[in-house]
PDB file of N, CA and C in Angstrom:
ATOM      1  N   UNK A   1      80.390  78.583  81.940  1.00  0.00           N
ATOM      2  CA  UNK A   1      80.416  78.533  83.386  1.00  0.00           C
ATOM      3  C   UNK A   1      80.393  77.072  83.819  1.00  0.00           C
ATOM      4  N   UNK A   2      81.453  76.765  84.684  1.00  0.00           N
ATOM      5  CA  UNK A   2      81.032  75.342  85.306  1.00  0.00           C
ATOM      6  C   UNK A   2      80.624  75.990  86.998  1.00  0.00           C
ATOM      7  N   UNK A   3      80.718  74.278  87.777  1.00  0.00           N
ATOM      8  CA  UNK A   3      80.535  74.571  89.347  1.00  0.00           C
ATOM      9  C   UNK A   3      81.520  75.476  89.791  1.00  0.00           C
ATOM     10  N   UNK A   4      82.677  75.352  89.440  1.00  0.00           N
ATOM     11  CA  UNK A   4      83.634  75.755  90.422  1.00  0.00           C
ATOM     12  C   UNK A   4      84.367  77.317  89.795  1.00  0.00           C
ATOM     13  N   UNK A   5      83.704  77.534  88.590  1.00  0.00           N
ATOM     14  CA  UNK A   5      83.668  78.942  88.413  1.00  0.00           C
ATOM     15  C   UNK A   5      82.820  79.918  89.307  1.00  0.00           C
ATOM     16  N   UNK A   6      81.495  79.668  89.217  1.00  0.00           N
ATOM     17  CA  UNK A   6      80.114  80.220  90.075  1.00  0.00           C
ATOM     18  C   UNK A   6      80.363  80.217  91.907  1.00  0.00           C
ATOM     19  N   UNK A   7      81.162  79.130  91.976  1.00  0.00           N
ATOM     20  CA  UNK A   7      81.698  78.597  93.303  1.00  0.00           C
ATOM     21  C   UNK A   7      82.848  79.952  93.687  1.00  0.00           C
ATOM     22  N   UNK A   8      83.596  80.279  92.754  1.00  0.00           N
ATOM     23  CA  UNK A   8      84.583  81.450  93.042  1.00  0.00           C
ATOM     24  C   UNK A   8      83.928  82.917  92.836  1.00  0.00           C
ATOM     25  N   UNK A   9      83.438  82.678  91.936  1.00  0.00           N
ATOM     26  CA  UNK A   9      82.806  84.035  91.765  1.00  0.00           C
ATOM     27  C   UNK A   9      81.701  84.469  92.953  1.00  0.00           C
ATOM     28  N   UNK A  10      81.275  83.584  93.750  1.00  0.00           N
ATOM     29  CA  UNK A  10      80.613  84.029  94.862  1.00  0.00           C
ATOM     30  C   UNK A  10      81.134  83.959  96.295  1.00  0.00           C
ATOM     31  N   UNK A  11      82.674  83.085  96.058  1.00  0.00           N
ATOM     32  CA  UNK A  11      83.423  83.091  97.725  1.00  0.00           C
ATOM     33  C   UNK A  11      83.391  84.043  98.294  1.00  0.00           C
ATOM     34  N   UNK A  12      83.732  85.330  97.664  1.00  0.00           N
ATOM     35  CA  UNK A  12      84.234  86.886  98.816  1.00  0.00           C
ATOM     36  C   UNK A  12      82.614  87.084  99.985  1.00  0.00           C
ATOM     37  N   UNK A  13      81.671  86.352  99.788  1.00  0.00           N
ATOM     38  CA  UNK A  13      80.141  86.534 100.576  1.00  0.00           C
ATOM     39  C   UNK A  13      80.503  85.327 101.666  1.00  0.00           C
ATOM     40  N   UNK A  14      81.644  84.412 101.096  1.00  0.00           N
ATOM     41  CA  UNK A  14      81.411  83.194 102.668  1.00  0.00           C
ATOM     42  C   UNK A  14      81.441  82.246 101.863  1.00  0.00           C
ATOM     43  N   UNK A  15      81.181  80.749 102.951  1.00  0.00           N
ATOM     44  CA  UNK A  15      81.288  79.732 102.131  1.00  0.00           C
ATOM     45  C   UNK A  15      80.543  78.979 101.137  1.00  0.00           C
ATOM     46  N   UNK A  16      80.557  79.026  99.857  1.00  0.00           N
ATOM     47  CA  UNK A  16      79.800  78.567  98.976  1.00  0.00           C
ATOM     48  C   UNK A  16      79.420  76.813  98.726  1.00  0.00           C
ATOM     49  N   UNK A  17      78.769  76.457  98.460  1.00  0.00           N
ATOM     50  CA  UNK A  17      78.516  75.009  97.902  1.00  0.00           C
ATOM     51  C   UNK A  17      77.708  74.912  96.098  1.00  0.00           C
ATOM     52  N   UNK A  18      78.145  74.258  95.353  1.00  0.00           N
ATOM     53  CA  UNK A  18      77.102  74.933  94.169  1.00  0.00           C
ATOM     54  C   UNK A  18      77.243  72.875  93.780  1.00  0.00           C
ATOM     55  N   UNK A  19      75.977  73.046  93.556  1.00  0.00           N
ATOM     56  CA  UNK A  19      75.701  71.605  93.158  1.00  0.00           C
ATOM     57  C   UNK A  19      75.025  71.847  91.411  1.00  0.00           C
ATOM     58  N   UNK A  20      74.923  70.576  90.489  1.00  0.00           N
ATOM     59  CA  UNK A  20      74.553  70.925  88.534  1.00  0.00           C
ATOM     60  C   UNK A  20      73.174  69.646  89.465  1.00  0.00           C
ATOM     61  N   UNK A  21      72.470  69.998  88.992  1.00  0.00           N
ATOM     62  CA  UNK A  21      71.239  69.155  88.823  1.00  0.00           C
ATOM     63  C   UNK A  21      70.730  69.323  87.159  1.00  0.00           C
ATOM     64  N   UNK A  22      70.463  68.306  86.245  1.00  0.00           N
ATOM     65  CA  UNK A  22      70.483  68.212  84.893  1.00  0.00           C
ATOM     66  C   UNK A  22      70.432  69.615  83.747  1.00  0.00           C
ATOM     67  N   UNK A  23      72.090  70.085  84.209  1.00  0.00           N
ATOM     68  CA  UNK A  23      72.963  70.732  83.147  1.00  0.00           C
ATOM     69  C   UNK A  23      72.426  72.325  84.171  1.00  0.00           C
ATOM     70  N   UNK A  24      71.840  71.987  85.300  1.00  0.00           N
ATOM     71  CA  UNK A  24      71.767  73.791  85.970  1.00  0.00           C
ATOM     72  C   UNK A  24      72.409  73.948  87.006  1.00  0.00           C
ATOM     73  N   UNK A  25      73.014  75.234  87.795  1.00  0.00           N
ATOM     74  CA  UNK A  25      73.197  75.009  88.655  1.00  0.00           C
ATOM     75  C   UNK A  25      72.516  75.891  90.216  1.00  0.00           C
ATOM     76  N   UNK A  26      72.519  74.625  90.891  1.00  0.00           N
ATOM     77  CA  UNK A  26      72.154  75.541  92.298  1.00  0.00           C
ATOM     78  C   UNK A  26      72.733  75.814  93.844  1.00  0.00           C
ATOM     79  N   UNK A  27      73.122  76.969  93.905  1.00  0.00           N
ATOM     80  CA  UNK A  27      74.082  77.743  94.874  1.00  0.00           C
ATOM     81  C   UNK A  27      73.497  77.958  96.194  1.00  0.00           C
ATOM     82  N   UNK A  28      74.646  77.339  97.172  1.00  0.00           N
ATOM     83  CA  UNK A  28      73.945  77.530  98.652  1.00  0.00           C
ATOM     84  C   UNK A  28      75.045  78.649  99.060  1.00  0.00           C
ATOM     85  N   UNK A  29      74.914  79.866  99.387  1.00  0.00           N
ATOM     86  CA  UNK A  29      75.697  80.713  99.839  1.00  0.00           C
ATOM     87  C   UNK A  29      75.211  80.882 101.012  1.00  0.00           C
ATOM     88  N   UNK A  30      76.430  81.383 102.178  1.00  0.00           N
ATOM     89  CA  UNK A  30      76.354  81.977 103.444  1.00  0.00           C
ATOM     90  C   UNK A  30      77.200  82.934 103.967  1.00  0.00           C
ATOM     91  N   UNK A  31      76.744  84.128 103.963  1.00  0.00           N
ATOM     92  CA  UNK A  31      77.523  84.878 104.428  1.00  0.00           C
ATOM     93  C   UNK A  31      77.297  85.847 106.007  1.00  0.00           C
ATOM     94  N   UNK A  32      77.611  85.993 106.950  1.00  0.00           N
ATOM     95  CA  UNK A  32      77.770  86.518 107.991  1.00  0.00           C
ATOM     96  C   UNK A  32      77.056  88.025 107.678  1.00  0.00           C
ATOM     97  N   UNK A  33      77.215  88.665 106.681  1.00  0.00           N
ATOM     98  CA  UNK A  33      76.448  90.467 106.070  1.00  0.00           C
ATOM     99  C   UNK A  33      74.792  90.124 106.076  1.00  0.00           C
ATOM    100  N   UNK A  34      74.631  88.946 105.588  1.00  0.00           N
ATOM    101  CA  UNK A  34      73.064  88.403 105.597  1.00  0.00           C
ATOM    102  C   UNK A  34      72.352  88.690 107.049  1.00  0.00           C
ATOM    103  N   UNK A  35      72.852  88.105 108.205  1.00  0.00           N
ATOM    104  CA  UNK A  35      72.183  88.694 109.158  1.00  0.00           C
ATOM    105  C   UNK A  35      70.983  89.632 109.602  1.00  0.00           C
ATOM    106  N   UNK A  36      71.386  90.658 109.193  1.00  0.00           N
ATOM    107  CA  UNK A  36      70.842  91.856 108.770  1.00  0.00           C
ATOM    108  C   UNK A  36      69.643  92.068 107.950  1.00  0.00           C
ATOM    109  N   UNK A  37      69.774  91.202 106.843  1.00  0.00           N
ATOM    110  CA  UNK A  37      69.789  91.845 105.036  1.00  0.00           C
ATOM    111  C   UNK A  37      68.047  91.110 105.188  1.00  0.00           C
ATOM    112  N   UNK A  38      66.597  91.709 104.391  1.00  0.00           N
ATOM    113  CA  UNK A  38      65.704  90.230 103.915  1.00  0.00           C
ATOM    114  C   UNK A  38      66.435  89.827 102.695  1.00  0.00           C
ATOM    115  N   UNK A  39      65.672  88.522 102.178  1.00  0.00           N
ATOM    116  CA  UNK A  39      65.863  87.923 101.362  1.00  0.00           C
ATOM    117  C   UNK A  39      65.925  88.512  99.731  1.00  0.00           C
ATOM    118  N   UNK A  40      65.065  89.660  99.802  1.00  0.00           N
ATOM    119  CA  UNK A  40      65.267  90.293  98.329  1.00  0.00           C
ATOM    120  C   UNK A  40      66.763  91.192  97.933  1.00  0.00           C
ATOM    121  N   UNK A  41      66.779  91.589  99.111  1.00  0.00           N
ATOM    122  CA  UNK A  41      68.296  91.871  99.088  1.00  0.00           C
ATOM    123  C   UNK A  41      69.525  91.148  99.045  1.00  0.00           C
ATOM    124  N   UNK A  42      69.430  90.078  99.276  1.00  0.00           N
ATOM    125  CA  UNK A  42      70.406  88.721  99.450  1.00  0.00           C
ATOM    126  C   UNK A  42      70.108  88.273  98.035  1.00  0.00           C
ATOM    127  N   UNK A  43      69.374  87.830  97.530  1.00  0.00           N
ATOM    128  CA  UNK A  43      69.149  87.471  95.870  1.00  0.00           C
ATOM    129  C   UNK A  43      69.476  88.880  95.130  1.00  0.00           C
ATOM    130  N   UNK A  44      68.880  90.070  95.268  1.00  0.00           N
ATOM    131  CA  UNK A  44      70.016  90.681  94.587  1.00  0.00           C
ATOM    132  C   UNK A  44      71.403  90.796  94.683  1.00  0.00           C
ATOM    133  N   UNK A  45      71.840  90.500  95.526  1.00  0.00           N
ATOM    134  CA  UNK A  45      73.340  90.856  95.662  1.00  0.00           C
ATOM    135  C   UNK A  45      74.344  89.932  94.903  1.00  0.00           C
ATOM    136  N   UNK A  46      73.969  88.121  95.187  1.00  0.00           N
ATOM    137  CA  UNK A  46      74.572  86.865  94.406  1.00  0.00           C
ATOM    138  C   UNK A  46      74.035  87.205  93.508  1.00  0.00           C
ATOM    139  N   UNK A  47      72.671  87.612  92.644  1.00  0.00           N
ATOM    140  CA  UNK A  47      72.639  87.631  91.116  1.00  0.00           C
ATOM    141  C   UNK A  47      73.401  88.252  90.428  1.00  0.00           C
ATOM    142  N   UNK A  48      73.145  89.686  91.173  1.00  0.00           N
ATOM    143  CA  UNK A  48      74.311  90.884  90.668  1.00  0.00           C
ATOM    144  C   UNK A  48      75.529  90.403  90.243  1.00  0.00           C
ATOM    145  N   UNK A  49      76.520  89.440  91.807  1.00  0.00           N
ATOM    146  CA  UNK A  49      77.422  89.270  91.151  1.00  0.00           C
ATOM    147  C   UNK A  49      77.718  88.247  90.494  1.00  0.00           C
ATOM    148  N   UNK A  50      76.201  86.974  90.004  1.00  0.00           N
ATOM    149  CA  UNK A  50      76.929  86.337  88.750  1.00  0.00           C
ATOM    150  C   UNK A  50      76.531  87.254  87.238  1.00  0.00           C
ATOM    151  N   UNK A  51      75.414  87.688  87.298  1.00  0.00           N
ATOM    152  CA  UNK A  51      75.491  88.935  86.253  1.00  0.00           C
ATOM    153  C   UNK A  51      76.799  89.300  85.932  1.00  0.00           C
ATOM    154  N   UNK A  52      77.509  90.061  86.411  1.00  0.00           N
ATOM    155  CA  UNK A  52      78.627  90.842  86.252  1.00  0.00           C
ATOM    156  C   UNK A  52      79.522  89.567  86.006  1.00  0.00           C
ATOM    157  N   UNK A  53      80.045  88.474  86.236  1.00  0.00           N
ATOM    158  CA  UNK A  53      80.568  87.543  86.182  1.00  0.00           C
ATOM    159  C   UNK A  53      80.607  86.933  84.842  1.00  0.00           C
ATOM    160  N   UNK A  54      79.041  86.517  84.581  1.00  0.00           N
ATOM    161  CA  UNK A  54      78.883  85.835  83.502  1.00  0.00           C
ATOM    162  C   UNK A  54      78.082  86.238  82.449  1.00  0.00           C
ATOM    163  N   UNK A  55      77.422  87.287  82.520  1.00  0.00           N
ATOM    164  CA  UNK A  55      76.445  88.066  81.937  1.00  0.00           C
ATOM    165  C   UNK A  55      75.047  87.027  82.174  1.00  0.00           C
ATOM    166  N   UNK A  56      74.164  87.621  80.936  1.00  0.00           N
ATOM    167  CA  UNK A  56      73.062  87.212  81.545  1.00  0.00           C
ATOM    168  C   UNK A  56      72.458  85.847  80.749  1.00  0.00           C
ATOM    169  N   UNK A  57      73.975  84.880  80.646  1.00  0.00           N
ATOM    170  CA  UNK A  57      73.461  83.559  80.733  1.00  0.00           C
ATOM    171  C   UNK A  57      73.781  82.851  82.226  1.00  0.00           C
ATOM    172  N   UNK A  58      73.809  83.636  82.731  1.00  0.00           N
ATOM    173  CA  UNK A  58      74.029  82.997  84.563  1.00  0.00           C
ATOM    174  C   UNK A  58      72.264  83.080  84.730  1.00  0.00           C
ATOM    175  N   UNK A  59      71.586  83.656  84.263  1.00  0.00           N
ATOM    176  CA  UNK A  59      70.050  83.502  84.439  1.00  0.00           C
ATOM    177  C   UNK A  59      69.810  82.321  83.536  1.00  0.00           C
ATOM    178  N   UNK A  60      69.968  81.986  82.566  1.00  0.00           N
ATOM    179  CA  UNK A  60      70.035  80.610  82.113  1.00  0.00           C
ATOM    180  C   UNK A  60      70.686  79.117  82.671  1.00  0.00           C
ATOM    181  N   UNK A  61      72.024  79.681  83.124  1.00  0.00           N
ATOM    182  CA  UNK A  61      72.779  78.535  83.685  1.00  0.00           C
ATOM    183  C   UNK A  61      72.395  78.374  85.232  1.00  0.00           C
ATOM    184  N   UNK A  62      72.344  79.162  85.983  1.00  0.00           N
ATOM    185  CA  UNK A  62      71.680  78.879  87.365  1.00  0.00           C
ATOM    186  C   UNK A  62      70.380  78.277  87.956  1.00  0.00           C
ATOM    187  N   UNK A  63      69.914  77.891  88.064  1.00  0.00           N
ATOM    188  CA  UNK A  63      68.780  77.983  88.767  1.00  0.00           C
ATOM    189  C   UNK A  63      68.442  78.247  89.796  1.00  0.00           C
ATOM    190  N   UNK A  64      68.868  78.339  90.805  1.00  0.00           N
ATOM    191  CA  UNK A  64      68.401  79.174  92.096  1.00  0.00           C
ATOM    192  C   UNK A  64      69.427  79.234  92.783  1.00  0.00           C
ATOM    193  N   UNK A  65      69.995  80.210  93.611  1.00  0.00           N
ATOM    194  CA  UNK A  65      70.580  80.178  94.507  1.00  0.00           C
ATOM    195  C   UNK A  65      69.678  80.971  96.057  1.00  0.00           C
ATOM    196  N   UNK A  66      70.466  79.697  97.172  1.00  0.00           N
ATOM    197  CA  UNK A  66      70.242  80.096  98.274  1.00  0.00           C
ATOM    198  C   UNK A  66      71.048  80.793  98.913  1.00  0.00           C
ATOM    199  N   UNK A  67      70.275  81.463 100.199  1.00  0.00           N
ATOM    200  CA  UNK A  67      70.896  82.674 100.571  1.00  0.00           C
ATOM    201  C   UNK A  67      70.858  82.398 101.884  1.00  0.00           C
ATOM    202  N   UNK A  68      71.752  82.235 102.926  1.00  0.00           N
ATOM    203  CA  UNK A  68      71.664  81.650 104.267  1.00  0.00           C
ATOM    204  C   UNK A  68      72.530  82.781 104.974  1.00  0.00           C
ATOM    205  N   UNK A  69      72.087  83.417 106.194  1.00  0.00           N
ATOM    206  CA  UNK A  69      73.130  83.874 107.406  1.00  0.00           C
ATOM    207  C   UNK A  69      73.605  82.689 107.881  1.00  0.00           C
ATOM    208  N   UNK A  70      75.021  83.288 108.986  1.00  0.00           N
ATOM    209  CA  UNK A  70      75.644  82.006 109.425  1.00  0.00           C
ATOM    210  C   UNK A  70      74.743  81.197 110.154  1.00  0.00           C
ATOM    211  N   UNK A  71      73.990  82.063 111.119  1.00  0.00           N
ATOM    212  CA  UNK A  71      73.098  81.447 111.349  1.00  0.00           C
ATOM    213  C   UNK A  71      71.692  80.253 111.648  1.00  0.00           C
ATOM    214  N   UNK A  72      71.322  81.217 110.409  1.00  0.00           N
ATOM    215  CA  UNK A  72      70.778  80.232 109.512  1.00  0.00           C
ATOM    216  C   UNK A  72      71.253  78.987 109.003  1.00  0.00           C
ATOM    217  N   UNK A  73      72.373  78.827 108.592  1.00  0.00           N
ATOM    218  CA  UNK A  73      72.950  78.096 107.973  1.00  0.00           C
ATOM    219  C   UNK A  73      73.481  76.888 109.051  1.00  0.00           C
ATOM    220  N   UNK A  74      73.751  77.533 110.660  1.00  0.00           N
ATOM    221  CA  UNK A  74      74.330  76.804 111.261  1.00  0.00           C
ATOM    222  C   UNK A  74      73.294  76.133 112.172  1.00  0.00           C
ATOM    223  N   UNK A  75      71.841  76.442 112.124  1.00  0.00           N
ATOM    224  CA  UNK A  75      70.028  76.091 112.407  1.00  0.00           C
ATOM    225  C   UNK A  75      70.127  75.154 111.519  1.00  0.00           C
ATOM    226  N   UNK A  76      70.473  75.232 109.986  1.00  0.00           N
ATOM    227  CA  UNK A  76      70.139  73.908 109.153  1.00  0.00           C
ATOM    228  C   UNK A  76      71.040  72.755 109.417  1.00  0.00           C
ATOM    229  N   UNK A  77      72.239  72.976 109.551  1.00  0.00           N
ATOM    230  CA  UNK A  77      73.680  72.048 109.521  1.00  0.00           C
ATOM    231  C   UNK A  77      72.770  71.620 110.856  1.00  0.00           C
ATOM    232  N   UNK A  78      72.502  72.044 112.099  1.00  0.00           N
ATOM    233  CA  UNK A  78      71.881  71.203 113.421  1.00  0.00           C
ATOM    234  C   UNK A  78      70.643  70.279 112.976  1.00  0.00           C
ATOM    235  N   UNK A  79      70.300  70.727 112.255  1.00  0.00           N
ATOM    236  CA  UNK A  79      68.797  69.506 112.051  1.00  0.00           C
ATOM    237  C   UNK A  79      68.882  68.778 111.350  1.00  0.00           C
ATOM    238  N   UNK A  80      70.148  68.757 110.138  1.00  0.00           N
ATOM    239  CA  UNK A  80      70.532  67.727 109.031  1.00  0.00           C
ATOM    240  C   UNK A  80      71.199  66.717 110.027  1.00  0.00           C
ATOM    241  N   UNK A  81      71.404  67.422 111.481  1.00  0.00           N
ATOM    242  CA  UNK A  81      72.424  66.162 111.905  1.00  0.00           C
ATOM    243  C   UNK A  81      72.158  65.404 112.790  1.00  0.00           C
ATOM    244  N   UNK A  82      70.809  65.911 113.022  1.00  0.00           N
ATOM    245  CA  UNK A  82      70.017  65.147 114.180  1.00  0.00           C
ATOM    246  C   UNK A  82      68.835  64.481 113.552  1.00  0.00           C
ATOM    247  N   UNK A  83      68.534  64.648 112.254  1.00  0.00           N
ATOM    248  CA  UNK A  83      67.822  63.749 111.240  1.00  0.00           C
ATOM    249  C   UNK A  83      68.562  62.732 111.387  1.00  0.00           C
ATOM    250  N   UNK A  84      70.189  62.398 110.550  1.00  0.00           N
ATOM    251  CA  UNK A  84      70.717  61.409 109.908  1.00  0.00           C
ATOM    252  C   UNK A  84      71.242  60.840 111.587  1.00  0.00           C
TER     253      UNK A  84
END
């Protein structure tokens, strides 16, 4: 698995970002279905589908992925930009 495998295998949820911090990687997903969803349901759903993707060295190769509504996501993008 590299970035931009994990990066495809999770597009069909929205827009992905996946960054390697020393040899792992960690996934910012956002998808619009989140809205709705808590958080245990949102981590199952991206694990599921790197499970099925990569089997279960995606629990080795990952390290966390985040789980953002647009929302959410568009609450963080506002405060990253009024920090910098």
């Amino acid at each position: 698995m590299n970035a931009e495998e994990l990066k495809i295998s999770l597009s069909d949820f929205g827009p992905v970002e996946v960054e390697e911090d020393r040899g792992r990687f960690i996934a910012h997903v956002v998808c619009s279905r989140f809205e709705e969803m808590d958080d245990a349901e949102r981590q199952y759903q991206v694990w599921e589908r790197a499970r099925q993707r990569f089997g279960l060295q995606a629990s080795v190769d990952i390290e966390f992925m985040f789980t953002y509504s647009q929302t959410e996501w568009d609450e963080l993008e506002r405060s990253r930009s009024s920090v910098a």
